[in-house]
N, C-alpha and C. Protein backbone atom coordinates (compact mmCIF):
# COMPACT_ATOMS: atom_id res chain seq x y z
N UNK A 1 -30.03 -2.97 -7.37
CA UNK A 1 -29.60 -1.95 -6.44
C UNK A 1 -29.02 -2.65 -5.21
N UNK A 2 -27.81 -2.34 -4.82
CA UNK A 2 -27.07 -2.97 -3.61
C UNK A 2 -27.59 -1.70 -2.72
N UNK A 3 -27.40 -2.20 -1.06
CA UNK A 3 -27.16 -1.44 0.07
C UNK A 3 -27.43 -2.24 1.22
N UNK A 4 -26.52 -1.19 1.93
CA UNK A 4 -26.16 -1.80 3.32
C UNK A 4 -26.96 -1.38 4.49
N UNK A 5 -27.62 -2.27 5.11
CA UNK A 5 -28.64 -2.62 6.21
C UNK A 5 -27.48 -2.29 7.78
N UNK A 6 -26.32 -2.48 7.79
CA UNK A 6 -25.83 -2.63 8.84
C UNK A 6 -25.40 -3.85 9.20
N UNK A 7 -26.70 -4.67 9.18
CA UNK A 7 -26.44 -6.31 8.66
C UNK A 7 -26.16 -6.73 7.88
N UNK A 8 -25.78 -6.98 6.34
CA UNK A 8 -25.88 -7.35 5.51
C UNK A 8 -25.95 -6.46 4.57
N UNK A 9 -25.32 -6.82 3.42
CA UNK A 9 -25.38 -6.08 2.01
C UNK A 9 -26.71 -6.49 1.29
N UNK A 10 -27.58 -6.06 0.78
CA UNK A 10 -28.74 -6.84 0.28
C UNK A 10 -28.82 -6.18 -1.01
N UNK A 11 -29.30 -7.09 -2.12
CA UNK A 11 -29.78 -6.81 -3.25
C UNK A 11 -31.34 -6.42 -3.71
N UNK A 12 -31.39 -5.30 -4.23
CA UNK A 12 -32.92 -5.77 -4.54
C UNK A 12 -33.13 -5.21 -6.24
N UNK A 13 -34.35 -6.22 -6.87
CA UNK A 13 -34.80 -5.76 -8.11
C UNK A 13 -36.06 -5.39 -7.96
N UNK A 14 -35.95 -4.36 -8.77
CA UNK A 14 -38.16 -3.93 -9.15
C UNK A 14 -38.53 -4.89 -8.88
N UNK A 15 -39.65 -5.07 -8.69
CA UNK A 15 -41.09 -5.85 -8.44
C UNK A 15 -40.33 -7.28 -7.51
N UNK A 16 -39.04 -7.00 -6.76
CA UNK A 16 -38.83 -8.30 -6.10
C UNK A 16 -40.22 -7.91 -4.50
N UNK A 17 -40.21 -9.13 -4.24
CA UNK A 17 -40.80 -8.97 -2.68
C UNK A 17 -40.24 -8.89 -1.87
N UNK A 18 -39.26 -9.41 -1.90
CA UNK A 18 -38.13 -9.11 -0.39
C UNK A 18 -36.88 -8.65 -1.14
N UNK A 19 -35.76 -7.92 -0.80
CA UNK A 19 -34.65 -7.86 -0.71
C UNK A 19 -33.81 -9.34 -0.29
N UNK A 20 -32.98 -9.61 -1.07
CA UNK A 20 -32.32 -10.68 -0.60
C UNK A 20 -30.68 -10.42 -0.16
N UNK A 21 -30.66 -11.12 0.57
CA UNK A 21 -29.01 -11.19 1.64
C UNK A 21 -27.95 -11.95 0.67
N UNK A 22 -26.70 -10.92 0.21
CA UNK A 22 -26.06 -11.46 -0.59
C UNK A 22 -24.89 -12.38 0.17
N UNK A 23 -24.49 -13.41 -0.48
CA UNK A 23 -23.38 -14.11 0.08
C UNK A 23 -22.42 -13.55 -0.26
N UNK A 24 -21.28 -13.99 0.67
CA UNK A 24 -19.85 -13.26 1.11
C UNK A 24 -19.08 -13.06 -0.60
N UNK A 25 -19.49 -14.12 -1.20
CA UNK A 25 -18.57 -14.25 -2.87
C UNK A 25 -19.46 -13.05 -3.66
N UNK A 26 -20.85 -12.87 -3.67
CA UNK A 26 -21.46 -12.20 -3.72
C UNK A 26 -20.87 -10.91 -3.80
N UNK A 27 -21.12 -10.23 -2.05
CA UNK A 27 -21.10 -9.24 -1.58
C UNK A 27 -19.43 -8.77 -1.57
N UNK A 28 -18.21 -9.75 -2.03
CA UNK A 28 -17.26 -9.27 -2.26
C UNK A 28 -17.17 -8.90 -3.60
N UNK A 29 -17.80 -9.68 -4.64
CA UNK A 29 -17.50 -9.29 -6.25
C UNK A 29 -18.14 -7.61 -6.43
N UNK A 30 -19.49 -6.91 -5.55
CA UNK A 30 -20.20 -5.91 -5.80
C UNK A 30 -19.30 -4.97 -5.31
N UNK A 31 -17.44 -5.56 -4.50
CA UNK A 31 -16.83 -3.89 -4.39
C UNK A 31 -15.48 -3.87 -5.46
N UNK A 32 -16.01 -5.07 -6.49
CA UNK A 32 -14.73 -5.36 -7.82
C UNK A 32 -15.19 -4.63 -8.90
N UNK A 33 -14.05 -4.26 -9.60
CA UNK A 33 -14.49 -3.16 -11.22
C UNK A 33 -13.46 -4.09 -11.37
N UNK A 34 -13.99 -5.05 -12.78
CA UNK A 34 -12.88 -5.26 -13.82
C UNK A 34 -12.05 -3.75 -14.73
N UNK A 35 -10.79 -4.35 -15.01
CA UNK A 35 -9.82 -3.59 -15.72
C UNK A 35 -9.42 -4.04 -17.37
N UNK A 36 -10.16 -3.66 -18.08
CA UNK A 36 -9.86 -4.75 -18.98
C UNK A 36 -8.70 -4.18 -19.56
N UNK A 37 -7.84 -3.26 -19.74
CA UNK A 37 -6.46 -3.32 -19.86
C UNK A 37 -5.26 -3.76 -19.72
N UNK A 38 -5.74 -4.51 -18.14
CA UNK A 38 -4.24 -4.98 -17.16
C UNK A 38 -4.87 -6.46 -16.76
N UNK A 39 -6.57 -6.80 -16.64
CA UNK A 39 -6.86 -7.83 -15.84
C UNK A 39 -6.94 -8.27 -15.09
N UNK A 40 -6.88 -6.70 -14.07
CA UNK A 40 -6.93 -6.42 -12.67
C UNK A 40 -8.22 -6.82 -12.35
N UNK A 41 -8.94 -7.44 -11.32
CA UNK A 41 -9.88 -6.54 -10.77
C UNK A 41 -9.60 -5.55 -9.32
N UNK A 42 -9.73 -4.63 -9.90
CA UNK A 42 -10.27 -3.46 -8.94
C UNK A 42 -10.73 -3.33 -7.55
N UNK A 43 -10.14 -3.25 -6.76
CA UNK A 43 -11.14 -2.94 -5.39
C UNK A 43 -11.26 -1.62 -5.41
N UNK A 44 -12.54 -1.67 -5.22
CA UNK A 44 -13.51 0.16 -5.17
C UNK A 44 -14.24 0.47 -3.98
N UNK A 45 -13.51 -1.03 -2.68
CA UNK A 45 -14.50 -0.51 -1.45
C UNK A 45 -13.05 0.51 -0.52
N UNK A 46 -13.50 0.08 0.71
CA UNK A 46 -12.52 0.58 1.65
C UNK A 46 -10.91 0.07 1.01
N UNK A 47 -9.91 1.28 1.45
CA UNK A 47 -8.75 1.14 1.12
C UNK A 47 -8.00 1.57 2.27
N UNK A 48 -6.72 0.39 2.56
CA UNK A 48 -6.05 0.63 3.62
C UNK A 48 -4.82 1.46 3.39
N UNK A 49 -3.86 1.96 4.13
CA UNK A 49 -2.98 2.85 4.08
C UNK A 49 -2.15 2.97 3.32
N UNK A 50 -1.78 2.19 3.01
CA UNK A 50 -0.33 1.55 1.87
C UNK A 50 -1.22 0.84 0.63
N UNK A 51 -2.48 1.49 0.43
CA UNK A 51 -2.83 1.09 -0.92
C UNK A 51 -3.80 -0.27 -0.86
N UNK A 52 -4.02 -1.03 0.40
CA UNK A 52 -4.12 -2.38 0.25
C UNK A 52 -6.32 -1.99 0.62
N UNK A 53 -6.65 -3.23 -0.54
CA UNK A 53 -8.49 -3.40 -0.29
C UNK A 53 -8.32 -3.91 1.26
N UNK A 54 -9.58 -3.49 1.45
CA UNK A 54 -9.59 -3.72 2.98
C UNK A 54 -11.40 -4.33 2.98
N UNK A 55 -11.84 -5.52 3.22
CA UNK A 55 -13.44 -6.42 3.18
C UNK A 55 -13.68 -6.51 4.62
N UNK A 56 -14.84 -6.50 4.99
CA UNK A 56 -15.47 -7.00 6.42
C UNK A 56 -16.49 -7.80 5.91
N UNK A 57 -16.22 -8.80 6.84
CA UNK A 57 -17.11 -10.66 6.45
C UNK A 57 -16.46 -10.98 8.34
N UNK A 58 -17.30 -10.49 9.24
CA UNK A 58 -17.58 -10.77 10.40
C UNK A 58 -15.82 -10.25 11.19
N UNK A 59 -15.46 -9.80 10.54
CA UNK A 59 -14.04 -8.76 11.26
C UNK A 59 -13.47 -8.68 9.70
N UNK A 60 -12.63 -7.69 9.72
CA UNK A 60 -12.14 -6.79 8.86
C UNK A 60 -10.46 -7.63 7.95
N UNK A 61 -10.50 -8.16 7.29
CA UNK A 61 -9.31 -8.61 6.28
C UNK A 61 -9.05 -7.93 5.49
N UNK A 62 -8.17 -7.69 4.50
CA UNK A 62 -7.33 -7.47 3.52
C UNK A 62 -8.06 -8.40 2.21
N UNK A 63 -8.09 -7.21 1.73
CA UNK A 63 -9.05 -7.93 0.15
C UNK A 63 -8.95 -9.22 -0.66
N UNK A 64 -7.26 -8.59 -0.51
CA UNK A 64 -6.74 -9.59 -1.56
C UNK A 64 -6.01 -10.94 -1.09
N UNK A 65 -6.33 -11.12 0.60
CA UNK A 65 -6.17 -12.45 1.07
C UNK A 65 -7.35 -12.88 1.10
N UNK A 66 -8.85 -12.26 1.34
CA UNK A 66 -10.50 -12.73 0.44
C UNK A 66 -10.42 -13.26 -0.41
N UNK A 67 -9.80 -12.50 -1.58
CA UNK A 67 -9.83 -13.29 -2.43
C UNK A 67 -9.43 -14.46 -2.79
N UNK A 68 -8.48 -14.79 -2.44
CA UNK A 68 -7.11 -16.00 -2.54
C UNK A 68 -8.09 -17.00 -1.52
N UNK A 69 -9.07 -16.64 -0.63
CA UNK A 69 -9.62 -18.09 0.15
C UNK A 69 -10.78 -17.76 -0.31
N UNK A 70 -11.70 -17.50 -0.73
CA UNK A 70 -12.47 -17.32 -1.53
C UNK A 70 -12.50 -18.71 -2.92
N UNK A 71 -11.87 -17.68 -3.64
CA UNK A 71 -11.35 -18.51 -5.18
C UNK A 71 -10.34 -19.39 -5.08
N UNK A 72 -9.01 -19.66 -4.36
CA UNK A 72 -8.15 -20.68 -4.27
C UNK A 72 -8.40 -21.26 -3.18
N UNK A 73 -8.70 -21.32 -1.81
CA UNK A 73 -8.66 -22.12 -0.60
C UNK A 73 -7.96 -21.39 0.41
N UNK A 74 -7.49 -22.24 1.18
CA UNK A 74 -7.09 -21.64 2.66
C UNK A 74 -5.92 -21.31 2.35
N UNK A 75 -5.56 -20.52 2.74
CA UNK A 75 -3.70 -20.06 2.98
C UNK A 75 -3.26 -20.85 4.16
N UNK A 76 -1.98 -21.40 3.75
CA UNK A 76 -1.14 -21.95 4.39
C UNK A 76 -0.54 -21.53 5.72
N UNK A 77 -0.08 -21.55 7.14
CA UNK A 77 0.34 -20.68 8.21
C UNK A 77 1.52 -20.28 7.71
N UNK A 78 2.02 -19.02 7.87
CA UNK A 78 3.34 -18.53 7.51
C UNK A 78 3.59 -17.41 5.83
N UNK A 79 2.35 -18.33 5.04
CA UNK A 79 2.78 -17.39 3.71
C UNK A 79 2.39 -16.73 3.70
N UNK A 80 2.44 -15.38 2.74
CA UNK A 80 1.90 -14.19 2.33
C UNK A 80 0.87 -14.39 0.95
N UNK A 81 -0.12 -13.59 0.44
CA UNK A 81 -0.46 -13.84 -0.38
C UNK A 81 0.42 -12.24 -1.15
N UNK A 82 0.85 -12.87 -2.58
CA UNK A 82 1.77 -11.46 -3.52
C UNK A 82 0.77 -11.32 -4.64
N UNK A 83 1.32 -10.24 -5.03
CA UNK A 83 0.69 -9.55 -6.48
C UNK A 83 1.97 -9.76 -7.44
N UNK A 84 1.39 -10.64 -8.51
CA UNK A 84 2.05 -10.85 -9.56
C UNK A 84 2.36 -9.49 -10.54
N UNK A 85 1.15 -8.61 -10.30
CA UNK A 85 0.77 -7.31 -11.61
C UNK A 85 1.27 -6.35 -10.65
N UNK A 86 1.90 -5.93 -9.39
CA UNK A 86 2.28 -5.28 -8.43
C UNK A 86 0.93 -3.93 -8.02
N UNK A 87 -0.23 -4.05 -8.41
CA UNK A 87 -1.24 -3.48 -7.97
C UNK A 87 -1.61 -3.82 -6.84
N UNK A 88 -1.50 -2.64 -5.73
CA UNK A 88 -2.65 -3.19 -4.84
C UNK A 88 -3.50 -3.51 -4.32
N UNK A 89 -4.16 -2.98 -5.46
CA UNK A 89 -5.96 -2.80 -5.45
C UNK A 89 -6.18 -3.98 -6.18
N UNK A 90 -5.53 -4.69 -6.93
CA UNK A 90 -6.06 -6.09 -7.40
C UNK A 90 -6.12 -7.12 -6.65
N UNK A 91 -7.13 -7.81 -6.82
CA UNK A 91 -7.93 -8.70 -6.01
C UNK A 91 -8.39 -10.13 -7.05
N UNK A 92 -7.96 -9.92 -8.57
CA UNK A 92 -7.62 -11.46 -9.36
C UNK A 92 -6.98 -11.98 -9.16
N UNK A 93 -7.69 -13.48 -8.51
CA UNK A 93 -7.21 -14.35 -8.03
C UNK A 93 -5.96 -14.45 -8.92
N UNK A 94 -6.28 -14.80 -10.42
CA UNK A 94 -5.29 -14.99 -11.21
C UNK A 94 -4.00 -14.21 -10.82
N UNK A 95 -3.99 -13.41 -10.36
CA UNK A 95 -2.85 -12.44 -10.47
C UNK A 95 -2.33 -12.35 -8.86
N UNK A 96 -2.39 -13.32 -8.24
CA UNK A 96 -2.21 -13.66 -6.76
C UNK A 96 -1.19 -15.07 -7.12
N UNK A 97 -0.48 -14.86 -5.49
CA UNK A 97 0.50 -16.41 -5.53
C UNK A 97 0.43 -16.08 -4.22
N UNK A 98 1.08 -17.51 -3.54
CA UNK A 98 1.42 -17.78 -2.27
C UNK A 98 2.73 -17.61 -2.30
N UNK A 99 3.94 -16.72 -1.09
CA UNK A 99 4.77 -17.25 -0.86
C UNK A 99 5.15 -16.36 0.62
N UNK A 100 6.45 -16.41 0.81
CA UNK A 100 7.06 -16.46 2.05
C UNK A 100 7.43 -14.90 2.20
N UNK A 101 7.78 -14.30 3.32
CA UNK A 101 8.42 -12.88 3.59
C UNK A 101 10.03 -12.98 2.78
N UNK A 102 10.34 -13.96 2.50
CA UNK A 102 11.77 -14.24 1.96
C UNK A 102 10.99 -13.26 0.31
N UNK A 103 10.10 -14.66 0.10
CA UNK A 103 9.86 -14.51 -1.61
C UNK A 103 9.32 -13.07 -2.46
N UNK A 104 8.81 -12.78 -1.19
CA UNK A 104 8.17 -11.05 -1.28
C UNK A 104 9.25 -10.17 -1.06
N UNK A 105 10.42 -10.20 -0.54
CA UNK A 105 11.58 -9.42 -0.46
C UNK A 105 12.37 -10.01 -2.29
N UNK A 106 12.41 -10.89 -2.53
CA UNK A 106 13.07 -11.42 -3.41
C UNK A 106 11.96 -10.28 -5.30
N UNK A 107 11.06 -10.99 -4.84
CA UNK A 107 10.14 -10.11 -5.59
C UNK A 107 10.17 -8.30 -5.85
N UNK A 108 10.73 -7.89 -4.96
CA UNK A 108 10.36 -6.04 -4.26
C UNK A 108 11.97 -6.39 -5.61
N UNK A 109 13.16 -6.95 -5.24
CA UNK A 109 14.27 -6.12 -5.60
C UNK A 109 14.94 -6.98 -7.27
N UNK A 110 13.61 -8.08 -7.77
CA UNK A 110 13.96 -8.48 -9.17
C UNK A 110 13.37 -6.97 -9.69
N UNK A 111 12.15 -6.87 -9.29
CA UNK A 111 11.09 -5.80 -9.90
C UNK A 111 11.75 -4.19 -9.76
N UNK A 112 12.76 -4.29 -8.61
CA UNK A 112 12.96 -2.99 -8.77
C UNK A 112 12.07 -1.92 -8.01
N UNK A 113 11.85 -2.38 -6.97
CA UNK A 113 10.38 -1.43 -6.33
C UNK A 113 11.21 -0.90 -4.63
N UNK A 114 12.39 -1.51 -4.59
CA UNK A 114 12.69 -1.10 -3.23
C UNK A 114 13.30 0.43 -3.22
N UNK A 115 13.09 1.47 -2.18
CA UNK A 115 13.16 2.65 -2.66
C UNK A 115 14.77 2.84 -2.65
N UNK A 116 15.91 2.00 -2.15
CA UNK A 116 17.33 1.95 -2.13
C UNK A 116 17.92 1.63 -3.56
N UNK A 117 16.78 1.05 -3.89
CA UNK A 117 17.38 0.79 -5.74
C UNK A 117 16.89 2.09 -6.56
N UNK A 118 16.06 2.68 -6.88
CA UNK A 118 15.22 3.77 -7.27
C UNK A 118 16.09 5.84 -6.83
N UNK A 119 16.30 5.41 -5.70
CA UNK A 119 16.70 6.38 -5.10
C UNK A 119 17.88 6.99 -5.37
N UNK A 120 17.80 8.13 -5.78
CA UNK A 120 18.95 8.80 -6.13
C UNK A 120 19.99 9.49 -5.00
N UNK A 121 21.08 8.84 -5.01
CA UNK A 121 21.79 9.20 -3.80
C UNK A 121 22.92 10.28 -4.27
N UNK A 122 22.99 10.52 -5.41
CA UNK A 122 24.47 11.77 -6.00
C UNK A 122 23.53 13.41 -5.70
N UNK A 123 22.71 13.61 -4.93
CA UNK A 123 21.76 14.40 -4.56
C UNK A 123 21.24 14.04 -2.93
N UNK A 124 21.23 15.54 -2.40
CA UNK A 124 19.96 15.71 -1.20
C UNK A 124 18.86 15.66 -1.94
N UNK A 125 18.02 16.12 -0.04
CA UNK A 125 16.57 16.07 -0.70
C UNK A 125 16.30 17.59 -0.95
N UNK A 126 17.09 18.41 -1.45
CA UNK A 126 16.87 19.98 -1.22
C UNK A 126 17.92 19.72 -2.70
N UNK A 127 18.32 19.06 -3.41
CA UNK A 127 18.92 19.20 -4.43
C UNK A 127 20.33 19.48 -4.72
N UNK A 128 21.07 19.64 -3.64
CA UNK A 128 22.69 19.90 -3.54
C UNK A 128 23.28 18.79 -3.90
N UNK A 129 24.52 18.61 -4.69
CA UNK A 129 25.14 17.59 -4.84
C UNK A 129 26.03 17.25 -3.90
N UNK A 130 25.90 15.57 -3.57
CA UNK A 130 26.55 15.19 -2.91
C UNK A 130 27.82 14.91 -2.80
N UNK A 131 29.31 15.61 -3.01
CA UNK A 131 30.70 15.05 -3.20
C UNK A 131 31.52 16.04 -2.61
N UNK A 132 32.76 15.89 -2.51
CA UNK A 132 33.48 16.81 -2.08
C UNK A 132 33.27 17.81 -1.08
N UNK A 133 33.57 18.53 -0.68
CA UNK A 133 33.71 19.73 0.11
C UNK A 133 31.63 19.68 0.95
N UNK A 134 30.94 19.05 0.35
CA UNK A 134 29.27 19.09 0.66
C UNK A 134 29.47 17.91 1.57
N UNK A 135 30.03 16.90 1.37
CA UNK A 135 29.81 15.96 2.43
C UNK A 135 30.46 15.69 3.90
N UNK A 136 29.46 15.57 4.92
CA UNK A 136 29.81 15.71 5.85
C UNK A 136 29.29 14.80 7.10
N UNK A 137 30.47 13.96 7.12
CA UNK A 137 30.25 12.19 8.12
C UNK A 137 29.05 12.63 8.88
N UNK A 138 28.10 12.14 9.40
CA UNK A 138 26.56 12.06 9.97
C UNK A 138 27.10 11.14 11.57
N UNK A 139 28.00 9.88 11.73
CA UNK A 139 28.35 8.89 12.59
C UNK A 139 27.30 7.91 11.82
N UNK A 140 26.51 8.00 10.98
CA UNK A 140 25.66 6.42 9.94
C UNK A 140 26.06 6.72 9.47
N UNK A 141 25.57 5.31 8.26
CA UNK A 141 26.12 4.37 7.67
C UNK A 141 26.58 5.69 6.01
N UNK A 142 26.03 6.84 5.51
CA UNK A 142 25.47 7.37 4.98
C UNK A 142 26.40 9.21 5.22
N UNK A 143 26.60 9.87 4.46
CA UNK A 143 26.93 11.39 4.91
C UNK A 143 25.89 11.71 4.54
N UNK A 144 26.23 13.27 5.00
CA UNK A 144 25.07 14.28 4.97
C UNK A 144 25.62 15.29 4.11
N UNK A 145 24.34 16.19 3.73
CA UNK A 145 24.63 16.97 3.38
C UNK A 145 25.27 18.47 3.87
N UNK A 146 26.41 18.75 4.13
CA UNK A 146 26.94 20.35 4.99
C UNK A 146 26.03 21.56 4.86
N UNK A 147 25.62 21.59 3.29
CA UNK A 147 25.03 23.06 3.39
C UNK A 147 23.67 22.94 3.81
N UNK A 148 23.19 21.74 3.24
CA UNK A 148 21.48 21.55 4.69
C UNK A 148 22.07 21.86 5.94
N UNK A 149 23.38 21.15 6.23
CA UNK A 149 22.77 21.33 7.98
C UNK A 149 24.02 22.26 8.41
N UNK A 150 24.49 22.86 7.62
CA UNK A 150 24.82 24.73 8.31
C UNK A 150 23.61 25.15 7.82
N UNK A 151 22.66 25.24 7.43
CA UNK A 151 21.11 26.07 7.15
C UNK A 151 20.78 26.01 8.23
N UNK A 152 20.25 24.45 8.59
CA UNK A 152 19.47 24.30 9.53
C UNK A 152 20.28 24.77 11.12
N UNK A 153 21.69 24.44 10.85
CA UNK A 153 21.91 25.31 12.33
C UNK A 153 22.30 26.73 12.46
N UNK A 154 22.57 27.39 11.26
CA UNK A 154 22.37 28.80 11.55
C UNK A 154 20.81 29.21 11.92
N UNK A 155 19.78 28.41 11.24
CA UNK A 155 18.21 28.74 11.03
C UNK A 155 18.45 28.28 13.01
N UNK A 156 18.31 27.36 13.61
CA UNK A 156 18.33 27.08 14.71
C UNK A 156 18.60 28.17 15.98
N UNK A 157 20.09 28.86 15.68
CA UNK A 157 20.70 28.92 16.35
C UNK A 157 20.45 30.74 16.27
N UNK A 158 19.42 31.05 15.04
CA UNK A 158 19.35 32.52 15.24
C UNK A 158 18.12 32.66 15.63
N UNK A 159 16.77 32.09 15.63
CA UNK A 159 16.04 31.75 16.15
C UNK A 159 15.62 31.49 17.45
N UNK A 160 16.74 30.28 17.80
CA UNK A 160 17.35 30.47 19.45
C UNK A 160 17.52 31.84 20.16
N UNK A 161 17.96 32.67 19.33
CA UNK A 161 19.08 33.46 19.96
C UNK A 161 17.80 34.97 20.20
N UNK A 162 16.97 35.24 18.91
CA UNK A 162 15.91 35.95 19.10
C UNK A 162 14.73 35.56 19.85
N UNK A 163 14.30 34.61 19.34
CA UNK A 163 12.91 34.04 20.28
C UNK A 163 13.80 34.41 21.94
N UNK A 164 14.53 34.17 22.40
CA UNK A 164 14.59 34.18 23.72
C UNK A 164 14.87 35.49 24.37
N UNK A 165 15.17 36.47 23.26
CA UNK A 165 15.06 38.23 23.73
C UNK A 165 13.90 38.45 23.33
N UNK A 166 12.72 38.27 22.83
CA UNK A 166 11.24 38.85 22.74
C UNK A 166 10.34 38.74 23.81
């Protein structure tokens, strides 16, 4: 049975006499679920915003740089630690590398994960097609869509026009 003291994660078995204080390799493997499908392991503790494990071992890191100094050693100043299996919740070492903000951009657009590659641009986000007579220069890089934004400025501009006689 694991639990947390405030201090420390501690283990205990039936008939032990004391509870014992687990170490950091320890007390990080008890928030891993192997995957035996993919060969992930799993983080099942705290999760940060964008998907990423999140460990506290005397201030708060990112799981899956734990892991990488943990099981491989120190990280280098400057690199990133990447996901080979593009999970973020994995935390096998195996499935970790070192490299640069270059190599992690290089990585996002072999794999196909950047949302400019993915993204369907012959469409709004309201579903109108984008060509002819619908498009309408924005001043970026990008047009817009006309019949969104005559919606939105008739919706604006009648709104305007009532809210301020009530």
């Amino acid at each position: 049975m694991l639990w947390n003291s405030g201090l420390g994660i501690y283990s205990y078995t039936r008939g032990q006499a004391m509870p014992q204080l687990l170490n950091v390799e320890e007390k990080f493997l008890s928030f891993t679920e192997p995957c035996p499908a993919t060969g992930c392991w799993l983080w099942v503790g705290s999760v940060r915003g964008r998907g990423y494990g999140r460990f506290w071992d005397e201030k708060t890191v990112v799981a899956h740089r734990m892991s990488w100094e943990l099981f491989r050693g120190a990280i280098p100043e400057g690199k990133y630690v990447l996901h080979r299996c593009d999970v973020p919740v994995c935390v096998n070492p195996q499935h970790l590398w070192l490299g640069t903000a270059k190599d992690n951009y290089h990585d996002m657009v072999k794999k196909k994960r950047a949302t400019w590659q993915t993204k369907d641009f012959s469409t709004c986000k309201r579903g109108h097609k984008l060509e002819g007579g619908n498009l309408s220069p924005n001043g970026k890089q990008r047009n817009r869509c006309r019949i969104c934004h005559n919606q939105s400025a008739y919706k604006s501009k009648y709104h305007l026009k009532y809210l301020s006689s009530a």
